[in-house]
Each structure stands twice: as C-alpha cells, then as structure tokens.
C-alpha atoms as a PDB file:
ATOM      1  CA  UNK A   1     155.909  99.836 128.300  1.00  0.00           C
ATOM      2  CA  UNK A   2     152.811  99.769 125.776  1.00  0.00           C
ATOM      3  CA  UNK A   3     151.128  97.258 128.236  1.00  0.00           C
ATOM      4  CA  UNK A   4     152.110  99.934 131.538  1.00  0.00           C
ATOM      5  CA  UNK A   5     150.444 102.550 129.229  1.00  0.00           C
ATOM      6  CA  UNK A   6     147.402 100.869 128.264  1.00  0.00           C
ATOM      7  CA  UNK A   7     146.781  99.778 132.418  1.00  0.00           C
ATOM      8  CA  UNK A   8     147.503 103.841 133.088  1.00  0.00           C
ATOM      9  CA  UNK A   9     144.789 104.335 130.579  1.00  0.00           C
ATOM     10  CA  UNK A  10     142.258 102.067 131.756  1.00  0.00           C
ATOM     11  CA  UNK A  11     142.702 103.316 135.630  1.00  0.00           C
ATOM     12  CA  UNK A  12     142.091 106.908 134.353  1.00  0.00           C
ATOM     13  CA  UNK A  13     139.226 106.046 132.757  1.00  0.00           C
ATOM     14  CA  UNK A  14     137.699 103.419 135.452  1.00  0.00           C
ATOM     15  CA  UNK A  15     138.195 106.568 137.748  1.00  0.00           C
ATOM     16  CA  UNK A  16     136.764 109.327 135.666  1.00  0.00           C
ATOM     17  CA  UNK A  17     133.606 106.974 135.152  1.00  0.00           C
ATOM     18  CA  UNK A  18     133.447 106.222 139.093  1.00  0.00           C
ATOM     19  CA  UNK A  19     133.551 110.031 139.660  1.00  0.00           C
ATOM     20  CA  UNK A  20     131.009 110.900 137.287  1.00  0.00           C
ATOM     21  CA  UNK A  21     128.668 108.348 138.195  1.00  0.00           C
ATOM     22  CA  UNK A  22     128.704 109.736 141.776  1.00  0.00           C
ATOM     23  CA  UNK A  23     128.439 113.400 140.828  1.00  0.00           C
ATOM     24  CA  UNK A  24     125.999 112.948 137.363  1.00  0.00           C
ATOM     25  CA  UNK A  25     124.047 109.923 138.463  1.00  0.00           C
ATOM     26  CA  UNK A  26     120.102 109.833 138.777  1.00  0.00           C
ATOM     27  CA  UNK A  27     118.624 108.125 141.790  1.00  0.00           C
ATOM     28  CA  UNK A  28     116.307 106.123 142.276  1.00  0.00           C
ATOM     29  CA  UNK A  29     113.656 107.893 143.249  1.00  0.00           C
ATOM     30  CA  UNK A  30     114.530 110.763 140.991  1.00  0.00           C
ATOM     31  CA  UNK A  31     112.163 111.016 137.678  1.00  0.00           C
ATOM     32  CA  UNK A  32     113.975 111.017 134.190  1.00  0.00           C
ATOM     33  CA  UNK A  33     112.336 114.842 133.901  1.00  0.00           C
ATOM     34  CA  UNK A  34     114.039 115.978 137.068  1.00  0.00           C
ATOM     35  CA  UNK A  35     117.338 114.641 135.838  1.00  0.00           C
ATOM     36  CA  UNK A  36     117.536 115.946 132.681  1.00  0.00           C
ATOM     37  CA  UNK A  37     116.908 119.103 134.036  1.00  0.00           C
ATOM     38  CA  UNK A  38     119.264 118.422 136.432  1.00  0.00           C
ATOM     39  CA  UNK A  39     121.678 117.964 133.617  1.00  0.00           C
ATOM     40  CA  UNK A  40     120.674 121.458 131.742  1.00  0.00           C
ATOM     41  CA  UNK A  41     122.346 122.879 134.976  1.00  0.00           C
ATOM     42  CA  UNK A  42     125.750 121.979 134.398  1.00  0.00           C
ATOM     43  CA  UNK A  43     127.310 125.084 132.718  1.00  0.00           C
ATOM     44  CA  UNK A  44     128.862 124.750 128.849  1.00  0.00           C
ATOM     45  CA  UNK A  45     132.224 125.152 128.340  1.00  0.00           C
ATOM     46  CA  UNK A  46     134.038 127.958 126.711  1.00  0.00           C
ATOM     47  CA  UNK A  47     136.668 126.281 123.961  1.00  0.00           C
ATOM     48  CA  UNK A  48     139.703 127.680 125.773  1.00  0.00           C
ATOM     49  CA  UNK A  49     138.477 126.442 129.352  1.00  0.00           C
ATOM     50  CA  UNK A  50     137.588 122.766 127.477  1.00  0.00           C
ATOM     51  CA  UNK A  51     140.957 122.817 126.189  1.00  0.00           C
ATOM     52  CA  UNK A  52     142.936 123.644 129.421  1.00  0.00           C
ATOM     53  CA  UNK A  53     140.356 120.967 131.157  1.00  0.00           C
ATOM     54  CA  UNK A  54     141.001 118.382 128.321  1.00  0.00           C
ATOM     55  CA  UNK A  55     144.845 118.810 128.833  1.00  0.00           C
ATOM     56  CA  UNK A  56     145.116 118.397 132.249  1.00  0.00           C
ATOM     57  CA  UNK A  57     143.031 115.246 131.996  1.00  0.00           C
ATOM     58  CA  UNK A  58     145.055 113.918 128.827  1.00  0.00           C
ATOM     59  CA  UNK A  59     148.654 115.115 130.379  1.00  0.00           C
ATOM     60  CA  UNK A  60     147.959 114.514 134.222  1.00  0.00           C
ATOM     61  CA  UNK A  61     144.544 112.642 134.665  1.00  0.00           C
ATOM     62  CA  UNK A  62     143.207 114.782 136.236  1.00  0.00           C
ATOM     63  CA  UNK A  63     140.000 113.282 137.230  1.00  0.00           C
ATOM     64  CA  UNK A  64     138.197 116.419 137.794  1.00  0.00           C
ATOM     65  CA  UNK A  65     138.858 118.331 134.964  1.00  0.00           C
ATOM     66  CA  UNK A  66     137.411 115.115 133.241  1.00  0.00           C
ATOM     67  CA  UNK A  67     134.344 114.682 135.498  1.00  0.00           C
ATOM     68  CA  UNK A  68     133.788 118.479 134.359  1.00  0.00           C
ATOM     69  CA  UNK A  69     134.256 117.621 130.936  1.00  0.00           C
ATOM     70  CA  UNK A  70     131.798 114.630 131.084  1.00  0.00           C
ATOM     71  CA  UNK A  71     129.222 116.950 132.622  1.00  0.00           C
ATOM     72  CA  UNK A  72     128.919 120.203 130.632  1.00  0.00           C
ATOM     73  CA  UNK A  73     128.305 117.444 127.854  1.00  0.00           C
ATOM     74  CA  UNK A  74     125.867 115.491 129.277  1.00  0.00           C
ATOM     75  CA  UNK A  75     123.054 117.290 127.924  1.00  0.00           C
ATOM     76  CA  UNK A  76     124.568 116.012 124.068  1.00  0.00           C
ATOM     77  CA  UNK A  77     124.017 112.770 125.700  1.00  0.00           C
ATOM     78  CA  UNK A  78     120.080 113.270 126.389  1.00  0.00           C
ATOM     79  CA  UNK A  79     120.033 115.098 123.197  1.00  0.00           C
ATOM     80  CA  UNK A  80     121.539 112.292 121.036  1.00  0.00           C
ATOM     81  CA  UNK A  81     119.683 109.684 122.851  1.00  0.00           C
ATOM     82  CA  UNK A  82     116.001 111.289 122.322  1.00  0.00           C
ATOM     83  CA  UNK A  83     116.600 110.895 118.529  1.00  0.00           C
ATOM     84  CA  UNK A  84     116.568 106.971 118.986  1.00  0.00           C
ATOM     85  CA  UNK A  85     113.337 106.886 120.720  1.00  0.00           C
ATOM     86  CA  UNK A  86     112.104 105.815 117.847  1.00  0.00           C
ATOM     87  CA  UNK A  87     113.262 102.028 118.666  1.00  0.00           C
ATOM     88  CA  UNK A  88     110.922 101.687 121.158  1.00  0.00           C
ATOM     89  CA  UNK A  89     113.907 101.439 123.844  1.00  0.00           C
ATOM     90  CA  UNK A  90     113.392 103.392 127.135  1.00  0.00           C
ATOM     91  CA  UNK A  91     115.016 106.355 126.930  1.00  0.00           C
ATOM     92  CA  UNK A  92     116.769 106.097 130.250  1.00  0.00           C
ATOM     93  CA  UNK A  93     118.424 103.033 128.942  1.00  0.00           C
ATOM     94  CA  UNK A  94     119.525 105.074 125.624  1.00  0.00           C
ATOM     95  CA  UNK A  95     121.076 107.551 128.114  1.00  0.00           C
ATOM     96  CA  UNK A  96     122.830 105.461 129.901  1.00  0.00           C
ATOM     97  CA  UNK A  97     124.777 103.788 126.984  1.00  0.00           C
ATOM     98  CA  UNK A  98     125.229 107.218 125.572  1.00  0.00           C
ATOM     99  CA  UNK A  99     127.295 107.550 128.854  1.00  0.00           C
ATOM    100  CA  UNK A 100     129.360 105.033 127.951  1.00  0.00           C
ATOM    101  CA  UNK A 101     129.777 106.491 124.614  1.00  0.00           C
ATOM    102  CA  UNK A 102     131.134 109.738 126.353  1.00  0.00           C
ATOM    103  CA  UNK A 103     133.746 108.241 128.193  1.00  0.00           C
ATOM    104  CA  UNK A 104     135.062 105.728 125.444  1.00  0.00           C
ATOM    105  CA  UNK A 105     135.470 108.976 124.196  1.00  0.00           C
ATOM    106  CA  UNK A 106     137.215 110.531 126.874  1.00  0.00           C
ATOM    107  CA  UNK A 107     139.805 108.144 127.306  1.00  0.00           C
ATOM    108  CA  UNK A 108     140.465 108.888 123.477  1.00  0.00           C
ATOM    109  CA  UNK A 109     140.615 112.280 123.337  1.00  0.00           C
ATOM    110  CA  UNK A 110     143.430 114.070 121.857  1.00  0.00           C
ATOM    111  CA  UNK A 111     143.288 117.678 123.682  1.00  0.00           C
ATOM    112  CA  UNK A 112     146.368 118.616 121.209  1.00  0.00           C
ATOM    113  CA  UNK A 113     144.311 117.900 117.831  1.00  0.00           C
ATOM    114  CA  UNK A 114     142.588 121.270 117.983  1.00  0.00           C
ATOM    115  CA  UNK A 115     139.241 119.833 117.998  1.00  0.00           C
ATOM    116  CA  UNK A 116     136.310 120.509 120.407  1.00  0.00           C
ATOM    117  CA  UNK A 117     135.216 117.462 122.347  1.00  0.00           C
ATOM    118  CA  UNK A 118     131.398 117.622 121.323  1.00  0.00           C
ATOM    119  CA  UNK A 119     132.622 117.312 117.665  1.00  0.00           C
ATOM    120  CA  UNK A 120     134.341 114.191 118.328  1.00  0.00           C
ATOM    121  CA  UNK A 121     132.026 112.885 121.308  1.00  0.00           C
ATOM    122  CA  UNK A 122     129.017 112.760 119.257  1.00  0.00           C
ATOM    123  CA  UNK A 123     130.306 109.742 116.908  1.00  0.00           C
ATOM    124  CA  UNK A 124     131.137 107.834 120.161  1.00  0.00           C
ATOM    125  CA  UNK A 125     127.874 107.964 121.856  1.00  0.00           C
ATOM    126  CA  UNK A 126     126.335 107.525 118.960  1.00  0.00           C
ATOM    127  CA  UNK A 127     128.114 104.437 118.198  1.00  0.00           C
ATOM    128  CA  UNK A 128     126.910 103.055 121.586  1.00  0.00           C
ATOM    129  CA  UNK A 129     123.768 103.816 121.602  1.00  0.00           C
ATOM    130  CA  UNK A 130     123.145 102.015 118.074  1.00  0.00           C
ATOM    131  CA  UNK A 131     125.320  99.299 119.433  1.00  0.00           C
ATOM    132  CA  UNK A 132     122.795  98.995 121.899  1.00  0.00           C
ATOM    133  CA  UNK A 133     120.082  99.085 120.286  1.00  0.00           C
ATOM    134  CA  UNK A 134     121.278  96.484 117.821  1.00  0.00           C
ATOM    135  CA  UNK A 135     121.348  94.284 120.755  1.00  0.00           C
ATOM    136  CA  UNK A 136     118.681  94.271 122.347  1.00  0.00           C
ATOM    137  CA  UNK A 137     115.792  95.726 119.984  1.00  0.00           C
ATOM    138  CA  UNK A 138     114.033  92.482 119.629  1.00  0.00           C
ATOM    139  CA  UNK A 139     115.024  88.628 119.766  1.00  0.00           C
ATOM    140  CA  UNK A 140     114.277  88.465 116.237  1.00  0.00           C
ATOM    141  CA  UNK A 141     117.602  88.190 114.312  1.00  0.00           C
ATOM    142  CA  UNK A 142     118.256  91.754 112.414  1.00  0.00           C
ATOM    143  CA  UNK A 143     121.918  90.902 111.406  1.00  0.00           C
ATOM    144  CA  UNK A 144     125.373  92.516 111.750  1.00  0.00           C
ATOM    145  CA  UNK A 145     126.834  93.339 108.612  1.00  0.00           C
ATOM    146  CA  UNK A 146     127.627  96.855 108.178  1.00  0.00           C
ATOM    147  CA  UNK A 147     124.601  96.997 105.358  1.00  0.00           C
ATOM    148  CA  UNK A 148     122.162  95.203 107.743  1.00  0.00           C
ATOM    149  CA  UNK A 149     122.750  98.022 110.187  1.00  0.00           C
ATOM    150  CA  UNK A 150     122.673 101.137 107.619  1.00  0.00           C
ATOM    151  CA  UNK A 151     119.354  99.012 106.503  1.00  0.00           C
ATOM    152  CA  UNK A 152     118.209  99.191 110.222  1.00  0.00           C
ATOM    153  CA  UNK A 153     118.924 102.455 111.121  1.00  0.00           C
ATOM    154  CA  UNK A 154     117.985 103.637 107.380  1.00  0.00           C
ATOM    155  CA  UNK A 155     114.872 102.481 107.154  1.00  0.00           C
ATOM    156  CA  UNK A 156     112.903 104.946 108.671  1.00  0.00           C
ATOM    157  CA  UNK A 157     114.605 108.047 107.357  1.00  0.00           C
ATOM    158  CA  UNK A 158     114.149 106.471 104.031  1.00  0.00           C
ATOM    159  CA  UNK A 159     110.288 106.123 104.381  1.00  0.00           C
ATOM    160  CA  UNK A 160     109.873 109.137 105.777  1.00  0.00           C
ATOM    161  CA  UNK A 161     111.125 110.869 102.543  1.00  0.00           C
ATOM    162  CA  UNK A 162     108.708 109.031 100.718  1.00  0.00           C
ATOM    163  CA  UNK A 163     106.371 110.406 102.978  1.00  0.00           C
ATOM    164  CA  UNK A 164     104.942 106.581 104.426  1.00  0.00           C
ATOM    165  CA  UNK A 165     104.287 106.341 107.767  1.00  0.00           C
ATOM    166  CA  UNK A 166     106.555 104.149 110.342  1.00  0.00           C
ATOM    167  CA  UNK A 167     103.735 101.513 110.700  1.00  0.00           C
ATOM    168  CA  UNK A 168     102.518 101.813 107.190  1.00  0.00           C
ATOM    169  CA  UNK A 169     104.329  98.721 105.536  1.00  0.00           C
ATOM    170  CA  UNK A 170     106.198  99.199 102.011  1.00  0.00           C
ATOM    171  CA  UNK A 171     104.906  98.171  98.355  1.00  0.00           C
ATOM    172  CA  UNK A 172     106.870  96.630  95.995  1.00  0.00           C
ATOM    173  CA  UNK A 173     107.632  99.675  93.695  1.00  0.00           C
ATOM    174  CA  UNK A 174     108.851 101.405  97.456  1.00  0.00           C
ATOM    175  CA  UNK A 175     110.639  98.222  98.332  1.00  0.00           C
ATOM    176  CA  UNK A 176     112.694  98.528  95.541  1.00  0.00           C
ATOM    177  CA  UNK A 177     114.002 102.034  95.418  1.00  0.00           C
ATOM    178  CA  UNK A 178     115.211 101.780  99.040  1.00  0.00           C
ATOM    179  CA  UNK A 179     117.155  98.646  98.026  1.00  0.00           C
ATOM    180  CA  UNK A 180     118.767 100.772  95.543  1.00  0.00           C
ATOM    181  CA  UNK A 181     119.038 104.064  97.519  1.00  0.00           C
ATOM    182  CA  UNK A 182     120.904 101.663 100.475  1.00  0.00           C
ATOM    183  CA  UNK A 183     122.910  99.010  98.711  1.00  0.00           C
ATOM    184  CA  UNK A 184     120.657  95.622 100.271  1.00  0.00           C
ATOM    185  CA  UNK A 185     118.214  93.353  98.133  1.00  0.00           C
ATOM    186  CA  UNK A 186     114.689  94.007  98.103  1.00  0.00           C
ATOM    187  CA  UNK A 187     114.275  90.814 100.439  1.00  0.00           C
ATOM    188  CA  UNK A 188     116.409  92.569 103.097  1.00  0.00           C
ATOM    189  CA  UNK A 189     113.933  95.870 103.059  1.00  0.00           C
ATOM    190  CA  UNK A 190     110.945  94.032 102.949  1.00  0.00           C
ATOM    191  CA  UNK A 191     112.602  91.550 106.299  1.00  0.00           C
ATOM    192  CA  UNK A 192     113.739  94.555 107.995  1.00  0.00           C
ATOM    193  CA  UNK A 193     110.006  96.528 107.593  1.00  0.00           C
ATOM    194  CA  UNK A 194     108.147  93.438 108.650  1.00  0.00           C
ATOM    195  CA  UNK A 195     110.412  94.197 112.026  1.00  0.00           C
ATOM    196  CA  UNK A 196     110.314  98.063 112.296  1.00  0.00           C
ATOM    197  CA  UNK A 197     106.862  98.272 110.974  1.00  0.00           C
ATOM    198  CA  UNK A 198     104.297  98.185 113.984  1.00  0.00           C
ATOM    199  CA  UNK A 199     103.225  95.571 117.086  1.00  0.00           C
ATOM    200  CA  UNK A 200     101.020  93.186 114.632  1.00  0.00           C
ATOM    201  CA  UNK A 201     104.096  92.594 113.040  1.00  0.00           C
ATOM    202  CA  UNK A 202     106.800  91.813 116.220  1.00  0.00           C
ATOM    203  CA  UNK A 203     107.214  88.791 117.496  1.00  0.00           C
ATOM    204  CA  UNK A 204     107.871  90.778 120.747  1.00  0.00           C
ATOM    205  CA  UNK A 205     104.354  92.479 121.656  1.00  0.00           C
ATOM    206  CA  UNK A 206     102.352  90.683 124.155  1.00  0.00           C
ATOM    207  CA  UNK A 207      99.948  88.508 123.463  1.00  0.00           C
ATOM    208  CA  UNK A 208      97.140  89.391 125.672  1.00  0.00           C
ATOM    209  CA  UNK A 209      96.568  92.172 128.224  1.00  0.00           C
ATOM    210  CA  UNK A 210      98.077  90.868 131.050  1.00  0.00           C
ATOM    211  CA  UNK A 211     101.816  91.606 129.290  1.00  0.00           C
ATOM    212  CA  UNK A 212     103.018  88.056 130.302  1.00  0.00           C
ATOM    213  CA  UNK A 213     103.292  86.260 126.966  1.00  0.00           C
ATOM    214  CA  UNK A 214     105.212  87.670 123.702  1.00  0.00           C
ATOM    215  CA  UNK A 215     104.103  85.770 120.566  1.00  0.00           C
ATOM    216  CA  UNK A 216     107.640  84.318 120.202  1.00  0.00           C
ATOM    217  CA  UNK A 217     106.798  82.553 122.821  1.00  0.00           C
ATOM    218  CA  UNK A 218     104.363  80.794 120.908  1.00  0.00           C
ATOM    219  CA  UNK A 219     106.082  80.348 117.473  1.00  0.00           C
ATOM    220  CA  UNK A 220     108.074  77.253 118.178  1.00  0.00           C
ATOM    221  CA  UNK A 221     109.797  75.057 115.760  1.00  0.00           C
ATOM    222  CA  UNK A 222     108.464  71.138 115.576  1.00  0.00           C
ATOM    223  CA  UNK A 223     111.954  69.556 115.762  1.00  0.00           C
ATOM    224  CA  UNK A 224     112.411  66.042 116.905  1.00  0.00           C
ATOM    225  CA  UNK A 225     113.162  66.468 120.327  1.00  0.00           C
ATOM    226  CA  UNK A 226     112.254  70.082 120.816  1.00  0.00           C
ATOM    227  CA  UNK A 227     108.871  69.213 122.455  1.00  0.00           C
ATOM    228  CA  UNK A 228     110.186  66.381 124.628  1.00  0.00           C
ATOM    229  CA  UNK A 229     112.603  68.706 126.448  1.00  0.00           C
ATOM    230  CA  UNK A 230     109.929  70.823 127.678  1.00  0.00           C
ATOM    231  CA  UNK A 231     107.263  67.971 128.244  1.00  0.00           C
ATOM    232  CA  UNK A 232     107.518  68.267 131.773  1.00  0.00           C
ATOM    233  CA  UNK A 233     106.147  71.736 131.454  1.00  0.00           C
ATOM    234  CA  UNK A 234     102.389  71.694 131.718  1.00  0.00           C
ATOM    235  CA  UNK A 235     102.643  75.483 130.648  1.00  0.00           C
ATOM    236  CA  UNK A 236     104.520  74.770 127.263  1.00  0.00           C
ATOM    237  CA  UNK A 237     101.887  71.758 126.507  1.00  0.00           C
ATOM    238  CA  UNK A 238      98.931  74.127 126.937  1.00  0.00           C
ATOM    239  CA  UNK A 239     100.657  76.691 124.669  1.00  0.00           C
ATOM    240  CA  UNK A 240     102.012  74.077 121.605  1.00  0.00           C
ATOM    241  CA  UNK A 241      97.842  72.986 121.691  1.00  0.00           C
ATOM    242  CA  UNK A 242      96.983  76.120 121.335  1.00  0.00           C
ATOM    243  CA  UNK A 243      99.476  76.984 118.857  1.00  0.00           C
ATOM    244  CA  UNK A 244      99.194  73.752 116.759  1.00  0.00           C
ATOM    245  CA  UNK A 245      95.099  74.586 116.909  1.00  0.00           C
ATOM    246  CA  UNK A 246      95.892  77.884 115.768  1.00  0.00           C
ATOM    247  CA  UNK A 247      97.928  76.227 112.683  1.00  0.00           C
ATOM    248  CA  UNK A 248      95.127  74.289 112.030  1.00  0.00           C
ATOM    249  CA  UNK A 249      93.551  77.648 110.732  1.00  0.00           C
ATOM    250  CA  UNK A 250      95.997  78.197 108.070  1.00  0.00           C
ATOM    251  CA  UNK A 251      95.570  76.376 104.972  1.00  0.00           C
ATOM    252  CA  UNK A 252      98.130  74.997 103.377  1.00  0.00           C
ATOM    253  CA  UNK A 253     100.319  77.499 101.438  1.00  0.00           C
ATOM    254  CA  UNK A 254      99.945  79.814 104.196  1.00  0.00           C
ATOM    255  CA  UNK A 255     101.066  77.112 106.820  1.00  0.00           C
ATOM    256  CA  UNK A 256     104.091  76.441 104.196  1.00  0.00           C
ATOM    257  CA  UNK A 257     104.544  79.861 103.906  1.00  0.00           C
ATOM    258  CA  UNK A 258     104.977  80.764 107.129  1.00  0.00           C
ATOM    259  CA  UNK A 259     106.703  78.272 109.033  1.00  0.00           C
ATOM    260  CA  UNK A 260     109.361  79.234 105.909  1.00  0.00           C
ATOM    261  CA  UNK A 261     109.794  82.681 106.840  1.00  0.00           C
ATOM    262  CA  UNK A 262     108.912  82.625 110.819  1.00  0.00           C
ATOM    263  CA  UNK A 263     110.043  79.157 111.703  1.00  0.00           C
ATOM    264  CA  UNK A 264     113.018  77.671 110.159  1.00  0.00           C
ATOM    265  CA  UNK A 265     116.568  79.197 110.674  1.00  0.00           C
ATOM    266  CA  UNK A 266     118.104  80.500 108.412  1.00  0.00           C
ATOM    267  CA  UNK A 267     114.281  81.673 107.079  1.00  0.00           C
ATOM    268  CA  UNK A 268     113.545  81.206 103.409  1.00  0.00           C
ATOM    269  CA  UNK A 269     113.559  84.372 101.239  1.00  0.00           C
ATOM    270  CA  UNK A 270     111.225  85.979  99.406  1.00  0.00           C
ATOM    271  CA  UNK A 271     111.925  85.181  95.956  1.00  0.00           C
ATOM    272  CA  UNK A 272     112.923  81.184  96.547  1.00  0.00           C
ATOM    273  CA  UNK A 273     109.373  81.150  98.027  1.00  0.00           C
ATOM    274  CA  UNK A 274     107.803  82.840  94.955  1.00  0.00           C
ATOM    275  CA  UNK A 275     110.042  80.628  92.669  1.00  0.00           C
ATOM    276  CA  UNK A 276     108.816  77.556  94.403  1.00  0.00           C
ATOM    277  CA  UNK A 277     105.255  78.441  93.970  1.00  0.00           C
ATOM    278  CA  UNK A 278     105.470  80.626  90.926  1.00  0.00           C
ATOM    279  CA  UNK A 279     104.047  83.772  92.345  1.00  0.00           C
ATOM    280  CA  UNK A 280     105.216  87.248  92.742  1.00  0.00           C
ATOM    281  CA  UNK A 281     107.746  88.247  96.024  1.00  0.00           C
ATOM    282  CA  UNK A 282     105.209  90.700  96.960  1.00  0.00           C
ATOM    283  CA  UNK A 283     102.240  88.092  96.962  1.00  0.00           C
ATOM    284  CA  UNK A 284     104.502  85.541  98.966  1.00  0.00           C
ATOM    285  CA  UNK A 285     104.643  88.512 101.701  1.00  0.00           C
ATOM    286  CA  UNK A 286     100.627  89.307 101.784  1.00  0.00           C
ATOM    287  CA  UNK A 287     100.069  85.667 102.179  1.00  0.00           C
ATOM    288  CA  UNK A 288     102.465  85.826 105.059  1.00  0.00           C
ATOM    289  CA  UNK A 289     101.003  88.341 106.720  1.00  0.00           C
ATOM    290  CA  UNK A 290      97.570  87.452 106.313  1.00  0.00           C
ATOM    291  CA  UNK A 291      99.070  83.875 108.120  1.00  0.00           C
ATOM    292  CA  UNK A 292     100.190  85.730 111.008  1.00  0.00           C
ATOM    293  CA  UNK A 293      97.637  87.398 111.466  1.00  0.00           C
ATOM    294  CA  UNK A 294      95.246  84.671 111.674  1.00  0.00           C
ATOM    295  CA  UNK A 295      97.617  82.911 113.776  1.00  0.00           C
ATOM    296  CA  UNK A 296      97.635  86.099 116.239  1.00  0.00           C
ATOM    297  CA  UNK A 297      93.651  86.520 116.227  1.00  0.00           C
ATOM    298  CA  UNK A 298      93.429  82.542 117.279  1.00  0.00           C
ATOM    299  CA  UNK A 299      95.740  82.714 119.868  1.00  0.00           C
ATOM    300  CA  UNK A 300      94.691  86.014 121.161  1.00  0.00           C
ATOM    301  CA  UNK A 301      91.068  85.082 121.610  1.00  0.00           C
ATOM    302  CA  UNK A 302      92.139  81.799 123.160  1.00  0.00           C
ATOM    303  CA  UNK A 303      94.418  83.634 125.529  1.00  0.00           C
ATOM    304  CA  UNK A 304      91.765  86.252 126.707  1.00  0.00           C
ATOM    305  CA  UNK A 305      89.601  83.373 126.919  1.00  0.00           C
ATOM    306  CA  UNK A 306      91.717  81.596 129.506  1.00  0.00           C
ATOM    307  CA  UNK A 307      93.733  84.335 131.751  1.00  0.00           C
ATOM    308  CA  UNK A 308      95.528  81.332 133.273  1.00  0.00           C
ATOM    309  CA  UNK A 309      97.562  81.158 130.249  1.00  0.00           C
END
C-alpha cells in the first residue's frame, strides 16, 4: 500500500512539473528580463483561495490547482535566487533549481497544517539552490559536512559585518573570530576565503583572454604515471613545459609550499606547514599566495605570448 502511495505521489508530482514547465517556462529566445516580468504577472494568492487550491491538489491532484500554486510563487523563486548571485552562478541556472525546490515542496505540502505555502516553500528552494551551488561552484573541493557548508555560505555575511570587502582576503586576528563565531578551525576560514575571495585566487578563471584555459588546467600533480597517460597529447606536453618552467620561478619553500596546499590530495594545512618550517599560519599563507601568483604571471605572459595555447 505504502509503495502504491509513494508511485501516486511521484505521478502527481511528475505531472504538476510537466504542466508547469509548459505554462511557466522561458524560451529560448526569450531574455531572462522578459521572463521575470513575465512571472510578476501571475496574480498572488489570497490565503483562503491558496488553501482551497492546496487541498484540491493534496486531496484530488488536481494538477491545475497545483500549476496555479507553482505560479503565483514563482516570483519567491526569482526573488530567492537573486540573493545567491553572489556565487558567481548564472542566475537563470539559480532559477531553475529554485524550481525544483518549489515542487519538492509541493509534493510535500500539508494543505491541513494551517500554514501558507510561501512560509514553507522558501526552505525548499532554498535548499536546492545551495545544493546546487555546492555542486557545481568550482572543481576545487569545498567539502560537505554540515560546518563546511554554514562555512561556505557564512563566509560572506560574516565579512561583511566586519565591514571587509568580498575580494579583500582575511587577517589572522579576522580569521580567527569567524572560526569562533561559526564553529570551524581557523585553517577552514582561511581555505574557504582563498576560494570565495576573488579570480587571482580560483583555480577556475581563465588563464588568458581567449577563455579557453582555467588554471586548474595547469596545476597538475607529478605522479608516476600521470604524465605518461596523456603523452600522446601534444597539448598537455606544451602545457606541463610551461608549467614546470613556471615552477622553476618559485624558490624552494614556495615550490614546497605550494604543491602542499594546491597539489597533493588531501592538501596540507596551515599549521602542519608552519610547524614543519617553524613559522606563523598566517606567513605559510602569504608565501602561498605570493607562489601563485608568480606561477599565474609566468604562465599568463607565456600564454598571451603564444595564442595557440
């Protein structure tokens, strides 16, 4: 019976979504301006029409009551989704998952529970949206523990209390009193701002200006047979000369250095590094970046050198 329930569920919901897609959808050719004014159009509910809606969809499946549903709240969506812009994700892209926040939360709803579905539609599409953007934010690691993510999505509200700016990276006195304020180690905020903190810092801006090459694509590791698998690329040889000349301008703590933190899985932290060469945490990060960015100015004028690369 449970199992007959659960297949009535899903169908309701698998037709609700293919309903709203055809009735809420943007076209191609339509810009993201004209559809969220598009979306402005569809009227708000009054709480006793939402509730009469919501119970014919909960009691019947009704699929229109739901697709109506769905759309006087699709402007929450776009609403919702603009406050993540700050992840660099197109906002389009936000939108849509913030769709399929709405009707996870549809097929949930309890019409009987007295609450209106905004109230309980907003944790849902938020939840996808960050799910989302968990995903898919950059190919750098950021983790998946439930303090990793409050770090993540933390971050920035925390600096912008202390008034620093979202590219401005953090001191050490700063480091620590966000550690405190949300429950991770100092290495964990100073990890997580190297990521959030600006394009010099991501492994994920382009190396040049013809957007083709991201600089992870150029931090490789050196393990035995890593190289050999790709030897029959004449594209990968040019790159790991270029990269292994670019090394060459690193001297020797700051080649250590950063192949610890940028190259080697899990990366060293912080403090073993400044144990190992008995120096502060916060000195073992400006070597680090000075490394990088060495590494990126060698590469960069290489690469705008040669376009063919």
């Amino acid at each position: 019976m449970q199992e007959e329930a659960d297949l009535e569920e899903e169908q309701q919901e698998e037709s609700a979504s293919k309903e709203y897609a055809f009735e809420a959808s943007v076209s191609d050719d339509d810009t993201l301006s004209n559809y969220i004014r598009n979306v402005n159009k569809f009227p708000m509910l009054e709480a006793d029409e939402e509730y009469e809606l919501a119970r014919k969809w909960c009691e019947e499946g009704d699929n229109a009551s739901a697709n109506k549903i769905v759309q006087s709240h699709l402007r929450l969506v776009t609403k919702i989704a603009s406050g993540y812009k700050v992840y660099g994700l197109p906002l389009h892209d936000l939108i849509s998952e913030g769709h399929i926040g709405i009707l996870q939360a549809l097929r949930r709803f309890d019409s009987s529970k007295g609450f209106r579905f905004s109230t309980y539609a907003m944790w849902w599409i938020k939840a996808s949206i960050k799910d989302y953007i968990m995903k898919t934010w950059s190919l750098v690691k950021i983790g998946t523990t439930s303090a990793q993510k409050k770090l993540f999505f933390g971050l920035k509200s925390s600096k912008r209390k202390l008034g620093i700016a979202d590219d401005v990276g953090l001191g050490a006195d700063e480091i620590k009193r966000i550690s405190v304020e949300l429950g991770v180690s100092e290495d964990e905020v100073f990890d997580m701002d190297m990521r959030l903190s600006g394009s010099d810092y991501s492994l994920n801006s382009f190396v040049g200006d013809d957007n083709e090459s991201e600089w992870q694509d150029w931090l490789v590791d050196d393990e035995t047979g890593h190289e050999s698998r790709l030897a029959d690329s004449d594209e990968q040889v040019k790159r790991q000369k270029i990269l292994d000349d670019a090394m060459e301008c690193l001297d020797e703590r700051e080649y250590t250095i950063l192949k610890a933190r940028r190259l080697t899985e899990p990366p060293k932290t912080l403090k073993d590094i400044s144990l190992e060469y008995g120096i502060s945490r916060e000195r073992v990060r400006q070597i680090e970046v000075k490394a990088f960015s060495k590494l990126q100015r060698h590469v960069r004028d290489v690469v705008q050198e040669h376009h063919h690369f």
